[in-house]
C-alpha atoms as a PDB file:
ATOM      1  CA  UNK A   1      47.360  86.032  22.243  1.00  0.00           C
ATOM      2  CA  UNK A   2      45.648  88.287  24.976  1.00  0.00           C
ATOM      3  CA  UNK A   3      42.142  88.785  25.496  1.00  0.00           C
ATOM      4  CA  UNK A   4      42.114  91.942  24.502  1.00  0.00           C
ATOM      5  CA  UNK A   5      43.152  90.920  21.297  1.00  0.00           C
ATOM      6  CA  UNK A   6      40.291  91.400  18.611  1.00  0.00           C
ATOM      7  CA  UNK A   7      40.322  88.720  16.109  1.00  0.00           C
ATOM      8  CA  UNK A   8      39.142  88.785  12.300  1.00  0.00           C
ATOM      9  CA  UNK A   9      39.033  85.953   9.539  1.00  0.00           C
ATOM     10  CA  UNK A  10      40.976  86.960   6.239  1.00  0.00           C
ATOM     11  CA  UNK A  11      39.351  87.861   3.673  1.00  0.00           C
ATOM     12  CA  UNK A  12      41.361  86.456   0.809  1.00  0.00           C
ATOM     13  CA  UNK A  13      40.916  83.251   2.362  1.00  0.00           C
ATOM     14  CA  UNK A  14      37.991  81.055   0.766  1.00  0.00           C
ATOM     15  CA  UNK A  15      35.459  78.812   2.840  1.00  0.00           C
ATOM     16  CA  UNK A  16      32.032  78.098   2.174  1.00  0.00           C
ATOM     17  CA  UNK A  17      29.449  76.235   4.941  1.00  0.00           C
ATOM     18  CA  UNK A  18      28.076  73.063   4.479  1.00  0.00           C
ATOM     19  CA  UNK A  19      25.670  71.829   7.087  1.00  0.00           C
ATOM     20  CA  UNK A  20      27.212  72.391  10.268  1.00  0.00           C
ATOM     21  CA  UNK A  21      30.855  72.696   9.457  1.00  0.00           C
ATOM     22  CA  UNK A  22      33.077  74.986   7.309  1.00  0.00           C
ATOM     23  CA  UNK A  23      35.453  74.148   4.880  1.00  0.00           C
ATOM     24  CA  UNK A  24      38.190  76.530   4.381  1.00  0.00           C
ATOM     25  CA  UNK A  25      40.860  76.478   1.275  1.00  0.00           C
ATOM     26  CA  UNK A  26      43.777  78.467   1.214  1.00  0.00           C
ATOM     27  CA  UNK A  27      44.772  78.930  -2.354  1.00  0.00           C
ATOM     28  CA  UNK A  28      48.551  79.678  -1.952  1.00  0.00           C
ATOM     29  CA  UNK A  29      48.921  76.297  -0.758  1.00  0.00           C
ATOM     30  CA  UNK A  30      46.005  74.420  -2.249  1.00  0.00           C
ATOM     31  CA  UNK A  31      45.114  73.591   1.659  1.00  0.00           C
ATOM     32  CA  UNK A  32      41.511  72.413   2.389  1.00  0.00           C
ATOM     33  CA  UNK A  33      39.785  71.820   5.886  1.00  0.00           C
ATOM     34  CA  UNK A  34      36.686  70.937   7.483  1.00  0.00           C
ATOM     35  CA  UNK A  35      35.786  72.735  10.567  1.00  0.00           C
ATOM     36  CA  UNK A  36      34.103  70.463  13.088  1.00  0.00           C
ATOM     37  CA  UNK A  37      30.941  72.430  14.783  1.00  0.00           C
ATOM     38  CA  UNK A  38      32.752  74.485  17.339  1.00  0.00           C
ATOM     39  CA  UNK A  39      35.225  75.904  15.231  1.00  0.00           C
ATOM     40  CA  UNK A  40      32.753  76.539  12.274  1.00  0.00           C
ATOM     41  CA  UNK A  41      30.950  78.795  15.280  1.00  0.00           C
ATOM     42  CA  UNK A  42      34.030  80.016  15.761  1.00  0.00           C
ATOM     43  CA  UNK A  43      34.955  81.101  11.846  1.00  0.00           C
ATOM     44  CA  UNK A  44      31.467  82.348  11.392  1.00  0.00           C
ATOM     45  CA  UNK A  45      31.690  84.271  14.692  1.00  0.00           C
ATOM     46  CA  UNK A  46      35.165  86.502  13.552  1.00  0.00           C
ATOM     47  CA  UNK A  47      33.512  87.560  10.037  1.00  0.00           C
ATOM     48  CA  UNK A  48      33.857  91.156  12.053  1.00  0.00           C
ATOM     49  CA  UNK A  49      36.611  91.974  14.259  1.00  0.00           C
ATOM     50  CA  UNK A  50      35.776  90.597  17.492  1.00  0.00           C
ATOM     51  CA  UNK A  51      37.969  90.442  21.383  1.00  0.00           C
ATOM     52  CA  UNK A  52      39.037  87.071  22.143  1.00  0.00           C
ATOM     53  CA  UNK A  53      37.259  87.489  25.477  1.00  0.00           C
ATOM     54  CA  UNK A  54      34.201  88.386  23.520  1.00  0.00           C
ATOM     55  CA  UNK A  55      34.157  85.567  21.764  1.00  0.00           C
ATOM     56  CA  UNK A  56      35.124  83.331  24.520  1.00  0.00           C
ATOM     57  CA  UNK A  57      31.477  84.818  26.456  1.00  0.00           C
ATOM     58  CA  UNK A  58      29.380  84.221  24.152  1.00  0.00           C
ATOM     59  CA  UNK A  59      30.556  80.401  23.172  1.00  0.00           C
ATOM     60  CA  UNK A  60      30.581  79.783  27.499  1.00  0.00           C
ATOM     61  CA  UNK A  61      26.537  81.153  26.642  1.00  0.00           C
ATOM     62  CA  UNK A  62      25.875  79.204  24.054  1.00  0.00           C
ATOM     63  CA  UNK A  63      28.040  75.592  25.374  1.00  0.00           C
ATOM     64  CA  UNK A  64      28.163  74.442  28.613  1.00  0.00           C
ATOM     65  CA  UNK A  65      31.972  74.750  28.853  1.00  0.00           C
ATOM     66  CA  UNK A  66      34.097  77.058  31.746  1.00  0.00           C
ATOM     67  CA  UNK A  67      35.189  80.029  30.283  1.00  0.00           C
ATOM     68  CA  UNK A  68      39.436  78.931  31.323  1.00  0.00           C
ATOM     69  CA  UNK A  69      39.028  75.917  29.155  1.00  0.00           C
ATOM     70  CA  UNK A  70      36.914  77.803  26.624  1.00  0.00           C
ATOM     71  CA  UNK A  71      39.871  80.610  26.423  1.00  0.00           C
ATOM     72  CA  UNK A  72      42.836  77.781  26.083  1.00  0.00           C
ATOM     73  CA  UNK A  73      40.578  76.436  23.397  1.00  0.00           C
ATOM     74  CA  UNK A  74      39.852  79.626  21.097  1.00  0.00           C
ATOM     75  CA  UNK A  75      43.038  80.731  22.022  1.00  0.00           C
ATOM     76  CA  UNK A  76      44.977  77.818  20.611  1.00  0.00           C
ATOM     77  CA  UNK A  77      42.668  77.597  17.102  1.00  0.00           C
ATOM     78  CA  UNK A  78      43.313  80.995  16.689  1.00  0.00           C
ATOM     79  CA  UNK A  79      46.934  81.031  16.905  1.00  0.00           C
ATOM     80  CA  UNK A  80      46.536  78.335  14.565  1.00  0.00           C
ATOM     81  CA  UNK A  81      44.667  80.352  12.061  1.00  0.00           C
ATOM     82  CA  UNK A  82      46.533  82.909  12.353  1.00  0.00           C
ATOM     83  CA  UNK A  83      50.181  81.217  11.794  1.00  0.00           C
ATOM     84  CA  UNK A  84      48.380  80.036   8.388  1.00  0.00           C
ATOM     85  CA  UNK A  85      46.903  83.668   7.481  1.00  0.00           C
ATOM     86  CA  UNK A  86      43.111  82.664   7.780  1.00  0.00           C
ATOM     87  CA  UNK A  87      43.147  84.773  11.013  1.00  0.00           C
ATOM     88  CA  UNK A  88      44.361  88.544  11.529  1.00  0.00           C
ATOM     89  CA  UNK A  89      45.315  89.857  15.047  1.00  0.00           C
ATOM     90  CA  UNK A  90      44.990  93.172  16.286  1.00  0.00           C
END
């Protein structure tokens, strides 16, 4: 996955936000998960397509974390999400 890459959640897949995390269930495979904080900011941030380096920018603002770590971070949950469907790349 490149930078460049914009990122969007699936649509078809079903979540719903409780507190400060997200729990996500993929219906194909009766899947659940609970999102800890950063990667609920993370779900809730790709609700619109949205560049990895984007997204990477505005969690360094918001986190005191270095953008390199921040990038192998995203990058990996993303690639994640996206070998499960929850995540489309473009």
């Amino acid at each position: 996955m490149l930078e460049t890459n914009k990122v969007v959640r699936n649509e078809q897949i079903i979540f719903s936000s409780i507190a400060e995390e997200v729990i996500i269930m993929d219906t194909e495979t009766n899947y659940y998960i609970s999102l800890d904080e950063i990667a609920s900011v993370i779900w809730e941030s790709i609700s619109k397509p949205i560049a990895v380096q984007e997204l990477c920018q505005s969690l360094c603002s918001q986190y005191d974390v270095d953008y390199d770590v921040c990038l192998k971070d995203v990058t990996k949950f993303l690639s994640e999400s996206t070998e499960k469907g929850w995540v489309i790349v473009s």
